[in-house]
PDB file of N, CA and C in Angstrom:
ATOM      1  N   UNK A   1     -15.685  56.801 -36.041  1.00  0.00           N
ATOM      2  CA  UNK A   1     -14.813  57.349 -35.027  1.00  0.00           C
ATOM      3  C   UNK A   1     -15.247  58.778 -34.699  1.00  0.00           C
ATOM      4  N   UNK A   2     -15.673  59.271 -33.735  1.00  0.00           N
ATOM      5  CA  UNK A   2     -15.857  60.272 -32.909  1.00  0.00           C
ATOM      6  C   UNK A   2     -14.261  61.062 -32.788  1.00  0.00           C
ATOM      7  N   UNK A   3     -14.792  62.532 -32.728  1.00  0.00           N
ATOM      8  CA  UNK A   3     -13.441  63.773 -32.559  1.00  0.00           C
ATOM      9  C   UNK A   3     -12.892  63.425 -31.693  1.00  0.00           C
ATOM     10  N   UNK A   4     -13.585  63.005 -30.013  1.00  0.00           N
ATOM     11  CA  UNK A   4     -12.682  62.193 -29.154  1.00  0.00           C
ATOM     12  C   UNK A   4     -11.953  61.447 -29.385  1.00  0.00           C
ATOM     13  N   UNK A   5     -12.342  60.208 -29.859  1.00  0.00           N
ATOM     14  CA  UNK A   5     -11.186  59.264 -30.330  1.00  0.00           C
ATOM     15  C   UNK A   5      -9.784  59.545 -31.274  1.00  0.00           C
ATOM     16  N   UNK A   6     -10.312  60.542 -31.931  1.00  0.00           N
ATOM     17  CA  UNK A   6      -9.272  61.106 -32.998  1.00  0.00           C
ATOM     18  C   UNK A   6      -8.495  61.495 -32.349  1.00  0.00           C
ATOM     19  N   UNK A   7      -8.468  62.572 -31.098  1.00  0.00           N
ATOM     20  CA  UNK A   7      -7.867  63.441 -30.684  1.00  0.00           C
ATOM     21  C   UNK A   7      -7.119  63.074 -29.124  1.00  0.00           C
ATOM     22  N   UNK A   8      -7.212  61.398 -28.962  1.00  0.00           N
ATOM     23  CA  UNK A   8      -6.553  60.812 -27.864  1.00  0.00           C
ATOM     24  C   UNK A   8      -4.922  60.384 -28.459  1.00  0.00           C
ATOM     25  N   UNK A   9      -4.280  60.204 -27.136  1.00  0.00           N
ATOM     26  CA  UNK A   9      -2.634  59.943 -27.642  1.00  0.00           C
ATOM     27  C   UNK A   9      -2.660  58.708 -26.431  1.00  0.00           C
ATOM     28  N   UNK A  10      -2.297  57.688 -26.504  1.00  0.00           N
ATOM     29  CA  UNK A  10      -1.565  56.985 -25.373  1.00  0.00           C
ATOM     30  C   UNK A  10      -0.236  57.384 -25.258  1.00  0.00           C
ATOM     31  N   UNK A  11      -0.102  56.536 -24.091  1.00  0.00           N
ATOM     32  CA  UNK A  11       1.538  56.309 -23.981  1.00  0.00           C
ATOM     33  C   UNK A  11       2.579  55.569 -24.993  1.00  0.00           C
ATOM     34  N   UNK A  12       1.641  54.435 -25.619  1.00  0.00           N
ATOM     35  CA  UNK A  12       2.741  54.408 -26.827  1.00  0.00           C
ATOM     36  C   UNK A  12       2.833  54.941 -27.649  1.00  0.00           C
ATOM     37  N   UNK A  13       1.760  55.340 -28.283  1.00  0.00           N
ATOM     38  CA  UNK A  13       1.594  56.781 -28.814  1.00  0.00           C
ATOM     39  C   UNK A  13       3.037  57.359 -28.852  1.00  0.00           C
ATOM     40  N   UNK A  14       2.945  57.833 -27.881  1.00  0.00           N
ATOM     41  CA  UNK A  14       4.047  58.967 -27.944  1.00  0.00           C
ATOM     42  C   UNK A  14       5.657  58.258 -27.842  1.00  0.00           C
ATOM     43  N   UNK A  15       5.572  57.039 -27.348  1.00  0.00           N
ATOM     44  CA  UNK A  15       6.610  56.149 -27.283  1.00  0.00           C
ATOM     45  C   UNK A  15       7.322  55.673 -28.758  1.00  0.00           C
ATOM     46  N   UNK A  16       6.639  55.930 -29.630  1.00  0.00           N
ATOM     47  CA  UNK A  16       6.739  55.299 -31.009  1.00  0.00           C
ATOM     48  C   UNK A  16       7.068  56.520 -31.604  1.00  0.00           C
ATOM     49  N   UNK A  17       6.456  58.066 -31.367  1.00  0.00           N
ATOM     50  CA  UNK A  17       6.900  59.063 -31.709  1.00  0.00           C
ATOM     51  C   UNK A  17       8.385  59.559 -31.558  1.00  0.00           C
ATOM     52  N   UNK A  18       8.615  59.111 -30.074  1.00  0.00           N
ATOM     53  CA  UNK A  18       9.959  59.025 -29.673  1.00  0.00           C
ATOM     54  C   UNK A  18      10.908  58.232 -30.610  1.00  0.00           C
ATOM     55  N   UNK A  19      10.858  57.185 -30.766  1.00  0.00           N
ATOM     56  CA  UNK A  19      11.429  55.921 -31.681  1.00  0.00           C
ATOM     57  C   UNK A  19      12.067  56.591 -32.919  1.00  0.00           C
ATOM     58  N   UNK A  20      10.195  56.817 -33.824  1.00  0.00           N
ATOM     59  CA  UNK A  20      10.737  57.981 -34.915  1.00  0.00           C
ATOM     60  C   UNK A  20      11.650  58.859 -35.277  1.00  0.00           C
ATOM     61  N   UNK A  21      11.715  59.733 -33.665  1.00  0.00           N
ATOM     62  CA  UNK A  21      12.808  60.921 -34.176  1.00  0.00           C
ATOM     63  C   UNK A  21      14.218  59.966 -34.067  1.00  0.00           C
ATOM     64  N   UNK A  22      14.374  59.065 -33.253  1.00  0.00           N
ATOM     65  CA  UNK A  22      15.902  58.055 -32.481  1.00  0.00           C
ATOM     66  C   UNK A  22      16.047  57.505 -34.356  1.00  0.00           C
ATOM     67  N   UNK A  23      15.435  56.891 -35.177  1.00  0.00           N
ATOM     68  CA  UNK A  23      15.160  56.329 -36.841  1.00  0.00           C
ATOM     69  C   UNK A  23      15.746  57.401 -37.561  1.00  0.00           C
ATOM     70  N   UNK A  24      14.985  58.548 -37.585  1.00  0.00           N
ATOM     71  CA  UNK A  24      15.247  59.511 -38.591  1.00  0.00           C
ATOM     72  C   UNK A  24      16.521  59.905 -37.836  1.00  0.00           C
ATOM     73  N   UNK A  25      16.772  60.054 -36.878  1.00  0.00           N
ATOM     74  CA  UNK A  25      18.098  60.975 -37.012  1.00  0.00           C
ATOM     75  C   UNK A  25      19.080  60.178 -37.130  1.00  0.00           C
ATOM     76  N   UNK A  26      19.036  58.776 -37.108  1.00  0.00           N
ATOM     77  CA  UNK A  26      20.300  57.496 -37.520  1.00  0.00           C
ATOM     78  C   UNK A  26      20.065  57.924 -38.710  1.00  0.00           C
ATOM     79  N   UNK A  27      19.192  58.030 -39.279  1.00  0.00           N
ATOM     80  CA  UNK A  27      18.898  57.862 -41.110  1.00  0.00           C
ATOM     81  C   UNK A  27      19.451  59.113 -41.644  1.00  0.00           C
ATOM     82  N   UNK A  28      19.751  60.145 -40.977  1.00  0.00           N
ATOM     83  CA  UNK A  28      20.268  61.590 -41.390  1.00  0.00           C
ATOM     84  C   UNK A  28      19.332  62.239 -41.826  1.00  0.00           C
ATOM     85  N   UNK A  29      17.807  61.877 -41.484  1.00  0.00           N
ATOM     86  CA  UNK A  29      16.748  62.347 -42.130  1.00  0.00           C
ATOM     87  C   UNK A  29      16.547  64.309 -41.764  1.00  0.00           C
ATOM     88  N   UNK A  30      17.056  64.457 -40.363  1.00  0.00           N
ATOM     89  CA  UNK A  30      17.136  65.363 -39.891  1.00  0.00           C
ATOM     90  C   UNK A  30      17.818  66.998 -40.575  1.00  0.00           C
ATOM     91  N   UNK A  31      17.940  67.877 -40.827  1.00  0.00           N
ATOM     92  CA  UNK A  31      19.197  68.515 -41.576  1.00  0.00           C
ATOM     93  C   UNK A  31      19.550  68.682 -39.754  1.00  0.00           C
ATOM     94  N   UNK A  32      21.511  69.686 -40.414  1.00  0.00           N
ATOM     95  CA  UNK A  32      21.415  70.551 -39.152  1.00  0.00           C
ATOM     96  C   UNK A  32      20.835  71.768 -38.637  1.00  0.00           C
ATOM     97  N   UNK A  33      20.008  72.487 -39.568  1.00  0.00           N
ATOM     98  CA  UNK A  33      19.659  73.509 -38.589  1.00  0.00           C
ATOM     99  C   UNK A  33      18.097  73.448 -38.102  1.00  0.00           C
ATOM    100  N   UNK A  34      17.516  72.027 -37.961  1.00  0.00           N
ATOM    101  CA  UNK A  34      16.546  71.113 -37.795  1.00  0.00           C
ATOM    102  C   UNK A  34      16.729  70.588 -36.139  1.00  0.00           C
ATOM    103  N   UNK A  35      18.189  70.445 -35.830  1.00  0.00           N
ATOM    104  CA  UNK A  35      18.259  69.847 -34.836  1.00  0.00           C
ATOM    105  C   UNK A  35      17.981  70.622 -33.506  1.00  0.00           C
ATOM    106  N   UNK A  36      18.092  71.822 -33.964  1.00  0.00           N
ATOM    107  CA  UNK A  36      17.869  73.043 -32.119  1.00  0.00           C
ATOM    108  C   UNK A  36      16.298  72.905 -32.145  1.00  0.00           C
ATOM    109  N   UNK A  37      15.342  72.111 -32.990  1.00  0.00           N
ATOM    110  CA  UNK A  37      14.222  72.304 -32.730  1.00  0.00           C
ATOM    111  C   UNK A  37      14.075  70.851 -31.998  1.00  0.00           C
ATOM    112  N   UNK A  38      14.396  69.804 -32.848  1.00  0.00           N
ATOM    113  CA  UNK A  38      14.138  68.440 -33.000  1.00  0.00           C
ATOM    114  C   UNK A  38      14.721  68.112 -31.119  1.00  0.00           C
ATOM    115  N   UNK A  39      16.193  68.760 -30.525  1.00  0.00           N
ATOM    116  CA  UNK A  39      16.717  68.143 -29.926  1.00  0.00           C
ATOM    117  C   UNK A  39      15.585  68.415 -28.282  1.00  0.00           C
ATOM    118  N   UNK A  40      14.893  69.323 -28.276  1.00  0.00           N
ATOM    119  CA  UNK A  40      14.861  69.783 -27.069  1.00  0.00           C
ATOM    120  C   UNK A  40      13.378  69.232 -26.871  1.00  0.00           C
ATOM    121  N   UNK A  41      12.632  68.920 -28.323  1.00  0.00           N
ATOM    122  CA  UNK A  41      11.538  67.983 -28.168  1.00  0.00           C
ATOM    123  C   UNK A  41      11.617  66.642 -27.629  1.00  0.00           C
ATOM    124  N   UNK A  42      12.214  65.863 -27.812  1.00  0.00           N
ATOM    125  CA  UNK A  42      13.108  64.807 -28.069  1.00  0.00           C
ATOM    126  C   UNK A  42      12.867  64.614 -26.514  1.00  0.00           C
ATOM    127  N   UNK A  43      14.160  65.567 -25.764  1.00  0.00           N
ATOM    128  CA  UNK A  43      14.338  65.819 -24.242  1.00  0.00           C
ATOM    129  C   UNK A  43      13.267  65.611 -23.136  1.00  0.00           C
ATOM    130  N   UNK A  44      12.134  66.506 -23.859  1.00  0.00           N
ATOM    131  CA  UNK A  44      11.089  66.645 -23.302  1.00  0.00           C
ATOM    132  C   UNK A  44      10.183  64.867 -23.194  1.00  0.00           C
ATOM    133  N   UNK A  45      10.131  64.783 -24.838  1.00  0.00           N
ATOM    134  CA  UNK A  45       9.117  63.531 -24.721  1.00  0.00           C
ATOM    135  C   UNK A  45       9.985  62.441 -23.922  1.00  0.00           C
ATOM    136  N   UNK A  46      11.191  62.115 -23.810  1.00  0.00           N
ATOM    137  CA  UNK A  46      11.897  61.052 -23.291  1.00  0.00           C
ATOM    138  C   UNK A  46      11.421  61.433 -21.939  1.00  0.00           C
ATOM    139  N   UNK A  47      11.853  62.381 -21.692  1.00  0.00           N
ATOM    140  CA  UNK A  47      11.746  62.713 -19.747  1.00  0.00           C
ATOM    141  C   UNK A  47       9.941  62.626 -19.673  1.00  0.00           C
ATOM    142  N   UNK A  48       8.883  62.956 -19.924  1.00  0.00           N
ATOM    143  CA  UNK A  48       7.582  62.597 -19.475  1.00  0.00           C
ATOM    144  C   UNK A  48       7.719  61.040 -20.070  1.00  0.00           C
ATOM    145  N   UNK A  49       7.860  60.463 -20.731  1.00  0.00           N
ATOM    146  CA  UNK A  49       7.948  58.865 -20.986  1.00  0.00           C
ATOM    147  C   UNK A  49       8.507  58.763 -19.360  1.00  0.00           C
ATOM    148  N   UNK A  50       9.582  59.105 -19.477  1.00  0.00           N
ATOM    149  CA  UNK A  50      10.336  58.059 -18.424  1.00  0.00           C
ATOM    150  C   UNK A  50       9.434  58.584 -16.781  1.00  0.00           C
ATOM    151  N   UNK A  51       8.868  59.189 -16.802  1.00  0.00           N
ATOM    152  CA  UNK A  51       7.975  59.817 -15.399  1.00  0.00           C
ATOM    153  C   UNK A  51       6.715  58.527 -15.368  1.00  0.00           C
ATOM    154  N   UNK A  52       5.814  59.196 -16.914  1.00  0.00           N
ATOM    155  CA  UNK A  52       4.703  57.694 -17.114  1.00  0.00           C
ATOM    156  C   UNK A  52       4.809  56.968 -17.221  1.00  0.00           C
ATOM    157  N   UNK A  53       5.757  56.432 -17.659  1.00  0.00           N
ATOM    158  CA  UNK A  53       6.229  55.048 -18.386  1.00  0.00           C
ATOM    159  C   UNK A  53       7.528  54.535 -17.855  1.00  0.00           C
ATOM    160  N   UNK A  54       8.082  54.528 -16.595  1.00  0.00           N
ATOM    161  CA  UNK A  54       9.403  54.293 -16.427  1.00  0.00           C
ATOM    162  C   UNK A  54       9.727  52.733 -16.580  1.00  0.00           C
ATOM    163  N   UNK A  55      11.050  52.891 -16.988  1.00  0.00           N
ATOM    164  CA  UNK A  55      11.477  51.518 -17.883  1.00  0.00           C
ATOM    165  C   UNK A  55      11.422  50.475 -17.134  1.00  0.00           C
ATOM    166  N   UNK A  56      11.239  49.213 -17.422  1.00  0.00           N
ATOM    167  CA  UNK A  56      10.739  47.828 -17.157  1.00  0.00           C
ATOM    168  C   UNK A  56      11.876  47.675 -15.879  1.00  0.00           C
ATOM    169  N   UNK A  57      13.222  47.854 -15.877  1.00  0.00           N
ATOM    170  CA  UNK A  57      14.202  47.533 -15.459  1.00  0.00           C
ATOM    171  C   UNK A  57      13.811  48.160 -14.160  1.00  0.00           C
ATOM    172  N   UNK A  58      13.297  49.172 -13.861  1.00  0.00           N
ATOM    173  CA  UNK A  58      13.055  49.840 -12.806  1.00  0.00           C
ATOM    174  C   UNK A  58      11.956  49.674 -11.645  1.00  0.00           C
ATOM    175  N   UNK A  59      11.318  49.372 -12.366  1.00  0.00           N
ATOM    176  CA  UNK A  59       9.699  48.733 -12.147  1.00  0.00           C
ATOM    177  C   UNK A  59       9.826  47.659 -11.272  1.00  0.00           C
ATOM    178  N   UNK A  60      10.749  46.531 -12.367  1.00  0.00           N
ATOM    179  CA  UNK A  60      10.809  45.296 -11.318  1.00  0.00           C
ATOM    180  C   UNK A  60      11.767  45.500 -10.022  1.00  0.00           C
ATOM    181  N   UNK A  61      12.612  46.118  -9.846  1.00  0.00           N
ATOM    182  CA  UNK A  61      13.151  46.244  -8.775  1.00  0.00           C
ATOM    183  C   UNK A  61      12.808  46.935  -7.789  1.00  0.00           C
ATOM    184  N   UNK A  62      12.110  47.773  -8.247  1.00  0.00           N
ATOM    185  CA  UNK A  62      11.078  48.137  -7.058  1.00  0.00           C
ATOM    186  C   UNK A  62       9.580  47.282  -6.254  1.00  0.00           C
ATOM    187  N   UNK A  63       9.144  46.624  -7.171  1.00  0.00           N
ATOM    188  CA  UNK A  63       8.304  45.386  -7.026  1.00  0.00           C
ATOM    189  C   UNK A  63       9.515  44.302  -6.518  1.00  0.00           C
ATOM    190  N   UNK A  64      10.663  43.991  -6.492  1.00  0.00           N
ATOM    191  CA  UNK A  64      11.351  42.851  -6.151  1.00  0.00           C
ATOM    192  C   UNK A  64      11.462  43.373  -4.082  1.00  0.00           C
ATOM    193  N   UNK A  65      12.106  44.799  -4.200  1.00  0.00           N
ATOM    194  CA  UNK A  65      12.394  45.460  -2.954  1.00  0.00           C
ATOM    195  C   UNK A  65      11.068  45.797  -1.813  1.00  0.00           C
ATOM    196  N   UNK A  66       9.974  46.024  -2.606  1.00  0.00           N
ATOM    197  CA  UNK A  66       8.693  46.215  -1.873  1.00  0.00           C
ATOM    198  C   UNK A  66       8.083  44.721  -1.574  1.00  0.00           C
ATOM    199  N   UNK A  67       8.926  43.796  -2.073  1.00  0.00           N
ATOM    200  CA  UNK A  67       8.162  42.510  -1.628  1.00  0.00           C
ATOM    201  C   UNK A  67       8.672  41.652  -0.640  1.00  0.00           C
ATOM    202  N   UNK A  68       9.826  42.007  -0.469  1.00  0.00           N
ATOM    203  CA  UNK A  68      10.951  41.511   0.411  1.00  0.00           C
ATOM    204  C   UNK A  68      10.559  41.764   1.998  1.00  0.00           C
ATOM    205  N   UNK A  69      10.283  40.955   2.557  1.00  0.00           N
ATOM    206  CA  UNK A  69      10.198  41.511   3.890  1.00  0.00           C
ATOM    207  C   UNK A  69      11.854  40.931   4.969  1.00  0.00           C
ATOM    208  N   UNK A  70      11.495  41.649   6.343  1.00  0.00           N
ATOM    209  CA  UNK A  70      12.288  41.154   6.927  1.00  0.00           C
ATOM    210  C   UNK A  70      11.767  39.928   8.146  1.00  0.00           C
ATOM    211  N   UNK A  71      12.847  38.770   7.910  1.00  0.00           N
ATOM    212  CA  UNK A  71      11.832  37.736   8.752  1.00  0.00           C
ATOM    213  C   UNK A  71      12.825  37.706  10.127  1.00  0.00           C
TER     214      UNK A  71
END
């Protein structure tokens, strides 16, 4: 494996990172004075997910509406 390869992230990548923190903080893994750091990361990675990656639910209805013509 080449430094390139090491040093790539996909999108699930970071999707699974997301997951992690949603796990640990059900698990109480978090303390509280953990969370003013944890919460605003969190914020961040959800909102670029949802820009790159917007959810399935959304996707198809826009593919359902762009296919629709008027006859």
């Amino acid at each position: 494996m080449s430094e390139t390869d090491e040093a790539t992230l996909s999108v699930a990548d970071i999707r699974i990172l997301k997951q992690v923190i949603e796990v640990v903080s059900k698990r109480g893994a978090i303390n509280a004075d953990e969370l003013s750091t944890i919460g605003p990361v969190y914020d961040r990675v959800s909102a670029w997910l949802h820009v790159v990656d917007p959810p399935q639910e959304q996707e198809d209805e826009q593919t359902n509406s762009e296919g629709e013509t008027d006859a």
